[in-house]
Protein backbone atom coordinates (compact mmCIF):
# COMPACT_ATOMS: atom_id res chain seq x y z
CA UNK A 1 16.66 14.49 -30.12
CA UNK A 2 17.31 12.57 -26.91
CA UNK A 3 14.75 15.62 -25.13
CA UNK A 4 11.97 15.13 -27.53
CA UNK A 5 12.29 11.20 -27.24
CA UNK A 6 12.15 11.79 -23.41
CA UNK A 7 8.82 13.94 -23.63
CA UNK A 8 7.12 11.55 -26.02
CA UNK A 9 7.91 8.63 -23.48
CA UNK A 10 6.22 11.57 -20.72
CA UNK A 11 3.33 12.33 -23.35
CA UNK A 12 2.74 8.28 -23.15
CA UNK A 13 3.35 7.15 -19.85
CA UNK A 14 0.91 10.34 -18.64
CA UNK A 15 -1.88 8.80 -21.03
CA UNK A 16 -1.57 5.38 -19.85
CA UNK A 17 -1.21 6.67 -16.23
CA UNK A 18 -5.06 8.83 -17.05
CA UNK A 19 -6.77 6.23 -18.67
CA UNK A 20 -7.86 3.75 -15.15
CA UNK A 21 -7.90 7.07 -13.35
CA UNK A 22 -10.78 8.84 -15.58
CA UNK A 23 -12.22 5.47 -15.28
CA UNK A 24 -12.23 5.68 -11.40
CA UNK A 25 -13.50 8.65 -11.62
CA UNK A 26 -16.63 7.45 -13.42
CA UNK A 27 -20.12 7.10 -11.71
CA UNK A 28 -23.52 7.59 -11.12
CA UNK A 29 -23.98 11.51 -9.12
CA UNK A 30 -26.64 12.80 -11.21
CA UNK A 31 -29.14 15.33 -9.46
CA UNK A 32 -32.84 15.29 -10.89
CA UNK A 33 -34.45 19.01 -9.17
CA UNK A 34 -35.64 20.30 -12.61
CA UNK A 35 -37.31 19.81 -15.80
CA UNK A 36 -35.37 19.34 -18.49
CA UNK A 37 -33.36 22.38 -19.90
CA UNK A 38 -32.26 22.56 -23.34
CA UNK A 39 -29.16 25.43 -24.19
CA UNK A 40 -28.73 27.45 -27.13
CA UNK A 41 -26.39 30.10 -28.57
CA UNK A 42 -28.11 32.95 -29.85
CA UNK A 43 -27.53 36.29 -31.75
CA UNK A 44 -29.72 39.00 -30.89
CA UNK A 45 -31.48 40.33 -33.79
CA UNK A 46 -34.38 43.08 -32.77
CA UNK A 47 -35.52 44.62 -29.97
CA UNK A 48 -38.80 46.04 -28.72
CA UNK A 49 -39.73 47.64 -25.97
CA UNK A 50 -43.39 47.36 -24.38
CA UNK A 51 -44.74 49.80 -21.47
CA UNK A 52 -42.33 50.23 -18.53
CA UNK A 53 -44.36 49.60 -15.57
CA UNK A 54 -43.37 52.19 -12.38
CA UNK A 55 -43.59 50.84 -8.97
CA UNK A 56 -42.95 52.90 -5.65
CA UNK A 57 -39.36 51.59 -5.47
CA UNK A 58 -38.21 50.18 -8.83
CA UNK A 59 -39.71 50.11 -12.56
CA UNK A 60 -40.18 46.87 -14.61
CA UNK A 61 -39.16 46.68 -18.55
CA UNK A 62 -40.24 44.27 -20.83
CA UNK A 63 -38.35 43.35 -23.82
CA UNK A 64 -40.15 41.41 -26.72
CA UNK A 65 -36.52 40.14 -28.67
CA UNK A 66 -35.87 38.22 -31.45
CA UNK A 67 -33.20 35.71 -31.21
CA UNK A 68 -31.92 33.67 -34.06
CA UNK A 69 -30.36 30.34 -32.69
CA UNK A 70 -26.38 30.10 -33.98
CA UNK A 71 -25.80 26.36 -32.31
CA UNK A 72 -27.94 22.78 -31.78
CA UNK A 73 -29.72 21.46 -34.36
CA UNK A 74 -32.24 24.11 -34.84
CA UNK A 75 -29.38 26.93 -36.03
CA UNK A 76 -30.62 29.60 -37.68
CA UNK A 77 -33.87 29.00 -36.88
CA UNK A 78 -35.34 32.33 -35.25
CA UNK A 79 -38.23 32.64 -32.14
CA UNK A 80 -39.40 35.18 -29.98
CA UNK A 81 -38.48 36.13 -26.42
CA UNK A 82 -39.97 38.04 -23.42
CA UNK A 83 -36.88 38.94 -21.25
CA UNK A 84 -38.45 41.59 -17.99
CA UNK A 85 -35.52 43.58 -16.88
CA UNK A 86 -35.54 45.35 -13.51
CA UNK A 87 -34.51 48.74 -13.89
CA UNK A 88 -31.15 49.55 -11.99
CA UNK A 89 -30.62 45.50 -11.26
CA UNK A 90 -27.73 44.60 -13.13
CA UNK A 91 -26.83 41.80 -11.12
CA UNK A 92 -29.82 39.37 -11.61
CA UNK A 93 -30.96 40.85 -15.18
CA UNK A 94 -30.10 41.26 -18.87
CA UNK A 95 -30.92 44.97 -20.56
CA UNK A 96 -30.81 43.11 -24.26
CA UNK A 97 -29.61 44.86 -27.20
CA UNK A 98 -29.22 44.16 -30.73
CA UNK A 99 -26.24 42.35 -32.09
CA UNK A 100 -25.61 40.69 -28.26
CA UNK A 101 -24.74 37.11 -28.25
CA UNK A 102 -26.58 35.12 -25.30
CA UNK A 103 -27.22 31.78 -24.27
CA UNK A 104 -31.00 30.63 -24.57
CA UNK A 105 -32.70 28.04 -22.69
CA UNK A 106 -35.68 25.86 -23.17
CA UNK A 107 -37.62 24.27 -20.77
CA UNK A 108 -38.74 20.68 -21.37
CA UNK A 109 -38.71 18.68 -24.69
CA UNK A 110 -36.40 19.86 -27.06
CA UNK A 111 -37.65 21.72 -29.97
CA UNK A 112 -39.82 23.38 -28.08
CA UNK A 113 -39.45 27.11 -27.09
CA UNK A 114 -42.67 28.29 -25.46
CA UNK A 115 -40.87 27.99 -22.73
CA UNK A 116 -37.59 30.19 -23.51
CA UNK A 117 -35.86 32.83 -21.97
CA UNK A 118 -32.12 33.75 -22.42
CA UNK A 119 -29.94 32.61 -19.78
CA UNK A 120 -27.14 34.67 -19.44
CA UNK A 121 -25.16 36.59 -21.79
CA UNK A 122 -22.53 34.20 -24.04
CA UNK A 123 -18.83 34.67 -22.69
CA UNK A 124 -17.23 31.36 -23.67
CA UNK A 125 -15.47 32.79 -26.74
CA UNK A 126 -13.37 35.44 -24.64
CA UNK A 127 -12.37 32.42 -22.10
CA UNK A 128 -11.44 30.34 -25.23
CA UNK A 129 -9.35 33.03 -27.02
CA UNK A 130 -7.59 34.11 -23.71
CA UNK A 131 -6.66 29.95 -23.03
CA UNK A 132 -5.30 30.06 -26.67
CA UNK A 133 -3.21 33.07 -26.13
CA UNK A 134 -2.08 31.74 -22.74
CA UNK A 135 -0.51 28.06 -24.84
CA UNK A 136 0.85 30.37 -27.42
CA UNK A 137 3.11 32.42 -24.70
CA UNK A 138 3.86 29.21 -23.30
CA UNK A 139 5.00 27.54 -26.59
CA UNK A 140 6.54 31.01 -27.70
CA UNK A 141 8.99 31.55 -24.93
CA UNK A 142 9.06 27.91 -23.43
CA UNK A 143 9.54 25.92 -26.05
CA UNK A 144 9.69 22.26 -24.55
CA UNK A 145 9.58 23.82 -21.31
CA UNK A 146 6.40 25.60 -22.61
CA UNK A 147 5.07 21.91 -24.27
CA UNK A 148 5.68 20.21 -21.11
CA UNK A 149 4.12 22.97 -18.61
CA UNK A 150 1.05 22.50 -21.15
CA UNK A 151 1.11 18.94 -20.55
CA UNK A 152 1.57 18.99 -16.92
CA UNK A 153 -1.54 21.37 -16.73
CA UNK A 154 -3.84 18.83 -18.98
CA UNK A 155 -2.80 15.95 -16.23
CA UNK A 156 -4.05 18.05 -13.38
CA UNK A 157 -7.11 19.44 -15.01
CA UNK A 158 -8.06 15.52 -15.67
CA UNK A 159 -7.09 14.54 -12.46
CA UNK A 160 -9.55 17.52 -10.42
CA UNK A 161 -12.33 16.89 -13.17
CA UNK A 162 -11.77 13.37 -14.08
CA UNK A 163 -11.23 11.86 -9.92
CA UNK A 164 -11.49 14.18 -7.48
CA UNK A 165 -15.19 15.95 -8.27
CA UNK A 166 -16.50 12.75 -9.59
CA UNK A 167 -15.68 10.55 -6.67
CA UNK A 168 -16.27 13.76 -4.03
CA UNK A 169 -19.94 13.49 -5.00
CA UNK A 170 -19.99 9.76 -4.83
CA UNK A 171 -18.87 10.63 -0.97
CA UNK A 172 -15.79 9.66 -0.65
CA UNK A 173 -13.48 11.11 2.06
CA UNK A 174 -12.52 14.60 1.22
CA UNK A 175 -9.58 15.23 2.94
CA UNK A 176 -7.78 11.99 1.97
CA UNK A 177 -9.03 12.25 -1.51
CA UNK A 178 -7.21 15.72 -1.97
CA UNK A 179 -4.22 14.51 -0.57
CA UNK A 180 -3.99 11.47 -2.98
CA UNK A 181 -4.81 13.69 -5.96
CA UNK A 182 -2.34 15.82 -4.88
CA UNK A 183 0.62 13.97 -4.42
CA UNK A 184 -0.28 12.00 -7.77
CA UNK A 185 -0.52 15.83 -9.59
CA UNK A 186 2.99 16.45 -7.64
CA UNK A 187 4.87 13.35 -9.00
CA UNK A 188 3.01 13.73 -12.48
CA UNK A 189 4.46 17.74 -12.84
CA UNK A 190 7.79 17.62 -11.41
CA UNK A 191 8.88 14.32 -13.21
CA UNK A 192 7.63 16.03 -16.34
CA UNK A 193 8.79 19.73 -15.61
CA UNK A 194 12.41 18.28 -13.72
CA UNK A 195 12.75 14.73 -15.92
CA UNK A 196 13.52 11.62 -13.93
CA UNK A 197 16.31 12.59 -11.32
CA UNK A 198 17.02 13.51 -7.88
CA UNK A 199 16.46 16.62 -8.36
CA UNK A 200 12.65 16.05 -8.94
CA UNK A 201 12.59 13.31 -6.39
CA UNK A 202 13.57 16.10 -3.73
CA UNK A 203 11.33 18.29 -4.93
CA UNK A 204 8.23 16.17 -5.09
CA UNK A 205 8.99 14.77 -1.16
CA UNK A 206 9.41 18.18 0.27
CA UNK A 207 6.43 19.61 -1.86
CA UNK A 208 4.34 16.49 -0.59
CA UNK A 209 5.53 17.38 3.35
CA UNK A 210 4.18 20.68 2.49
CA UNK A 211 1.17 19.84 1.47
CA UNK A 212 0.27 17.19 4.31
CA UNK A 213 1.67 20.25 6.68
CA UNK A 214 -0.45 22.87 5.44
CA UNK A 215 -3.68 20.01 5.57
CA UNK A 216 -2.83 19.32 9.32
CA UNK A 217 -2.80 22.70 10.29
CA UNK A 218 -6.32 23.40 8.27
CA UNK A 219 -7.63 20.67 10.35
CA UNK A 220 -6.15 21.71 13.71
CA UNK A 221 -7.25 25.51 13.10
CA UNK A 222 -10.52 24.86 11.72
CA UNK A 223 -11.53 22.21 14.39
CA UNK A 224 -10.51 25.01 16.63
CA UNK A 225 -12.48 27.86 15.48
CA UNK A 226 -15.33 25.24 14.78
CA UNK A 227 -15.50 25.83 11.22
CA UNK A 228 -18.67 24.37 9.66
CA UNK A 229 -17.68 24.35 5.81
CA UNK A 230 -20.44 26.06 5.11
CA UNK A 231 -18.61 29.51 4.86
CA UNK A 232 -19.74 30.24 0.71
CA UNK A 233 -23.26 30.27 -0.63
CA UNK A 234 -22.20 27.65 -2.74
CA UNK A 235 -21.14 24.86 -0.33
CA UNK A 236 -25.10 26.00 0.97
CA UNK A 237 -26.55 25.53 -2.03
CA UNK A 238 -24.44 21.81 -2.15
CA UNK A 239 -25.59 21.17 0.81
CA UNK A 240 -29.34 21.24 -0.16
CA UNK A 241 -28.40 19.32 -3.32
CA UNK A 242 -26.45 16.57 -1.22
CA UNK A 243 -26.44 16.01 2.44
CA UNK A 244 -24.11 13.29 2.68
CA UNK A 245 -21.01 15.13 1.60
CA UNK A 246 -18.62 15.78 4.16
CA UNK A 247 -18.32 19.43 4.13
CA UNK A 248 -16.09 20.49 7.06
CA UNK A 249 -13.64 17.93 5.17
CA UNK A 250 -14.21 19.76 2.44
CA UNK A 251 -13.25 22.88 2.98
CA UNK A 252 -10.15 21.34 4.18
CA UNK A 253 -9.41 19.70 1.24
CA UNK A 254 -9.91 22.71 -0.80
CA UNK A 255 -7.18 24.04 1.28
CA UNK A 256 -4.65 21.36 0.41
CA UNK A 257 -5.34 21.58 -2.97
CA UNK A 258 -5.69 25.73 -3.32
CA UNK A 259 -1.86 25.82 -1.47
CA UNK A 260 -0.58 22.62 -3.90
CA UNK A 261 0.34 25.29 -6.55
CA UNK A 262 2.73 27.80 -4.30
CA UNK A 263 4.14 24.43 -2.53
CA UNK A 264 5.39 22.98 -5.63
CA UNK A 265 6.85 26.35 -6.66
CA UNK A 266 9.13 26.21 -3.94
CA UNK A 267 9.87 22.91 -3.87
CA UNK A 268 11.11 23.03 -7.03
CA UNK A 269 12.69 26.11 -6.74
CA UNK A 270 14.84 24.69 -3.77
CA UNK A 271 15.66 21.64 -5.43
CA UNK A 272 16.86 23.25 -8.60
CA UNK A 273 18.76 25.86 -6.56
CA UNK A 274 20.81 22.88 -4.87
CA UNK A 275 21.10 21.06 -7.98
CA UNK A 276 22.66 24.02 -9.74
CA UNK A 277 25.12 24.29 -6.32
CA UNK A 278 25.79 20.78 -6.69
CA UNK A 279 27.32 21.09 -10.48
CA UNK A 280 28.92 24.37 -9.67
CA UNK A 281 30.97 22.16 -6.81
CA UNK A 282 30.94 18.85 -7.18
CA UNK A 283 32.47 18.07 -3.51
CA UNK A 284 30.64 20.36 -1.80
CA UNK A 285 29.35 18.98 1.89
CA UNK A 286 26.14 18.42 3.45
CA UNK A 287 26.19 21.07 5.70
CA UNK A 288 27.27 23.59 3.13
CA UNK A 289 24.59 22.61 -0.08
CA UNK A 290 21.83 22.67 2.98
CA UNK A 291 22.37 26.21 4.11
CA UNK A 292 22.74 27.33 0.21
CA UNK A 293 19.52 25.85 -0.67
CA UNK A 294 18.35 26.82 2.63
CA UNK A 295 18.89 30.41 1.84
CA UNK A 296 17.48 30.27 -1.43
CA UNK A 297 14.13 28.76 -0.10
CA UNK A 298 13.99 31.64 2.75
CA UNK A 299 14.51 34.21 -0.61
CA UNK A 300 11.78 32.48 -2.26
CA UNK A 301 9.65 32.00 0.95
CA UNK A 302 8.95 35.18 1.29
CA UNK A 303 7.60 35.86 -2.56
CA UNK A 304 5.35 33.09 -2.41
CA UNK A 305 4.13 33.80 0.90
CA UNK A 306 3.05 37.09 -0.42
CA UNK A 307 1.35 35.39 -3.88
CA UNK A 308 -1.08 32.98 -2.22
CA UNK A 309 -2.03 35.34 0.78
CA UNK A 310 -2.57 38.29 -2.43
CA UNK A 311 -4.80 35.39 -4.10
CA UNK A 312 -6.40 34.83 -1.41
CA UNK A 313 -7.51 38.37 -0.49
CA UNK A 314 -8.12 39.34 -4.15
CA UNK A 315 -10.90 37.23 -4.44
CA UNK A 316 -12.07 38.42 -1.09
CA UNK A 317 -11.99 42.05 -1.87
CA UNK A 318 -15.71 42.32 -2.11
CA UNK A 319 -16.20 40.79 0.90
CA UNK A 320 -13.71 43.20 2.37
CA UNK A 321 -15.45 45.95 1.15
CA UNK A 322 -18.50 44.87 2.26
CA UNK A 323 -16.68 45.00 6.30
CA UNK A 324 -15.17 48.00 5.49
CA UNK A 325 -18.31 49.89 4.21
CA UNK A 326 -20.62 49.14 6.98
CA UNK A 327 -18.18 49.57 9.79
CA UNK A 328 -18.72 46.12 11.48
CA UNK A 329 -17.52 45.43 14.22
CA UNK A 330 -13.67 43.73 14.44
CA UNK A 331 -14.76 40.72 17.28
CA UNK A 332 -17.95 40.29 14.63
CA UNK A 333 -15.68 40.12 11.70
CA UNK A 334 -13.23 37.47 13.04
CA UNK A 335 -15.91 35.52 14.47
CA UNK A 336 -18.36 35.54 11.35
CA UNK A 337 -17.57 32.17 9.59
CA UNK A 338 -16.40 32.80 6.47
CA UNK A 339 -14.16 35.45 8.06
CA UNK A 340 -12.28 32.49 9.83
CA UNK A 341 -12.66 30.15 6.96
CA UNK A 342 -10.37 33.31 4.59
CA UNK A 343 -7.90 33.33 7.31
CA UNK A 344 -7.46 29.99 7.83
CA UNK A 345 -7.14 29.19 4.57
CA UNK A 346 -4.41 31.62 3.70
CA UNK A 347 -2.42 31.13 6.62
CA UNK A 348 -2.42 27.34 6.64
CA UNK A 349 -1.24 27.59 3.47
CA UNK A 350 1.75 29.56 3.86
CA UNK A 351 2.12 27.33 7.15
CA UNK A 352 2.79 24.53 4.76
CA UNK A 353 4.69 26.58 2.41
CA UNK A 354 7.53 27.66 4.61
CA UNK A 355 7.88 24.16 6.46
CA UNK A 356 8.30 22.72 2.55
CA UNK A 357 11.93 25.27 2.56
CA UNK A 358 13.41 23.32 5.40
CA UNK A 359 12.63 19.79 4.39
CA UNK A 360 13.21 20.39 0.76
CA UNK A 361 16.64 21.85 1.81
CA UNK A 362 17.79 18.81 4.35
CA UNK A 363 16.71 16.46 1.47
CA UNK A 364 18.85 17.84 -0.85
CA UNK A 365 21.72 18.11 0.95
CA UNK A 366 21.26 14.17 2.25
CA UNK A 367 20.66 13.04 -1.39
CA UNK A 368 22.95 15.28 -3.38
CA UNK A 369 25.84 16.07 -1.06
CA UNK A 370 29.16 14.27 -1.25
CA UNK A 371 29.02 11.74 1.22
CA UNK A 372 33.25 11.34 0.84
């Protein structure tokens, strides 16, 4: 009973706590570039196929489909769609077949579809059932644990959508807006995940030295290799919507916030691995519940060193590939900018995540050690 009544008072103080910062996060960043575009859900119904034009290099398909509208306030309402597919393109175009569900867009006012053309195929239900299966595992073999992790994953969600995009298009300071998100997601989670104790007090301060560490060494190596922040076609294509957006901070601040995750792991880990020396000997010395969680962290260190440099290079792989295929050049590779940007990134990172084993350890030992 005394648990539940704790996590209710968590529940509340975390709504409270999101209410002036959603608020903050509020304000004017809208980006006029197109006419207006009105989205659908649609079910594809037929399909016909008119002459397939044959060029030199490539042969051009166009589908006349019928598409009756399943969402907005013209459901079930059916219209007619030209869709030209590029033979052999599958990255840019849609081969439509009956039954497919896809997302439709019109182009100015709404009601209108002249101007239609499906957008891209509809994959929103498979993210949606996967998220429901991932809070039924949690609530299945967490139980409170489970509720709370649940909850502690809602708070950060509101706190990168609700402040930190909001007020990074308004132009604020990247790198110190990361780190204040940060360390308010840190406190949040561990508070929640720990409850109110020393434990979690240890945890959050050497999980926030972590995360300043790994940001200092982002900035020191980037500023180093010149990084521009322009390393991903999307921070391009933000750059042409916004010019005033710092985006050499930027990239730094997607650092702190990409190695916030494996920093708190640890943190944690070494906090609760002192904690749980502590109770096992009540009397036990500074020097001795320091080297135990010590040893833990270096255990641990090297796990989670491997998990965000793997995350890293997973999502690199094509890129890789890419390097690999066409046999550049190793002095062009390390030099090329996104190159840099990958290793810097990863390596800052785990920078931060080994120097949070050391000060999470010392802490513990100065704030749970008998001092007698």
């Amino acid at each position: 009973m005394q648990k539940q009544r704790t996590a209710l008072l968590a529940v509340i103080i975390i709504l409270i706590f999101l209410a002036p910062l959603t608020a903050l996060g509020q304000g004017e960043y809208e980006y006029e570039f197109y006419e207006e575009e009105h989205f659908y859900r649609g079910k594809v119904l037929e399909v016909h196929e008119s002459e397939e034009q044959e060029h030199e290099y490539y042969s051009v398909i166009e589908q006349e489909v019928k598409v009756r509208l399943t969402s907005g306030p013209y459901r079930g309402e059916e219209i007619t769609i030209y869709n030209t597919y590029f033979a052999g393109d599958p990255v840019y175009d849609f081969l439509l077949e009956p039954g497919q569900e896809v997302i439709v867009v019109t182009m100015g006012e709404e009601g209108s579809f002249d101007q239609a053309y499906v957008q891209d195929m509809a994959r929103d239900r498979g993210v949606y059932y996967l998220v429901i299966v991932f809070v039924l595992a949690l609530l299945l073999v967490g139980r409170m644990k489970g509720l709370k992790t649940i909850i502690t994953l809602a708070v950060t969600i509101a706190l990168v959508f609700g402040v930190l995009l909001p007020l990074l298009l308004q132009g604020f300071n990247p790198i110190w807006l990361a780190v204040g998100v940060a360390v308010v997601a840190i406190m949040v989670t561990l508070f929640i995940i720990g409850g109110f104790n020393v434990k979690s007090l240890v945890a959050i301060m050497g999980t926030v030295a972590g995360v300043v560490v790994a940001g200092l060494m982002a900035f020191w190596a980037g500023s180093m290799a010149k990084l521009t922040g322009f390393g991903t076609h999307e921070a391009q294509m933000l750059y042409f919507m916004d010019h005033t957006i710092d985006f050499r901070g930027l990239l730094f601040a997607g650092i702190i916030i990409g190695s916030l995750g494996a920093i708190t792991d640890i943190g944690m880990s070494v906090a609760s691995a002192a904690a749980e020396i502590k109770e096992a000997r009540p009397d036990i010395r500074f020097s001795d519940l320091t080297r135990g969680a010590f040893n833990v962290g270096r255990d641990v260190m090297g796990t989670m060193a491997n998990t965000l440099i793997l995350a890293y290079v997973g999502a690199a792989i094509p890129m890789l590939l890419l390097v690999m295929g066409y046999e550049i050049d190793w002095l062009k590779v390390i030099n090329m900018d996104i190159i840099a940007t990958e290793f810097v990134r990863g390596i800052a990172g785990s920078i931060g995540l080994i120097a949070a084993v050391p000060v999470t350890a010392l802490l513990s030992g100065y704030f749970m050690a008998d001092r007698h």
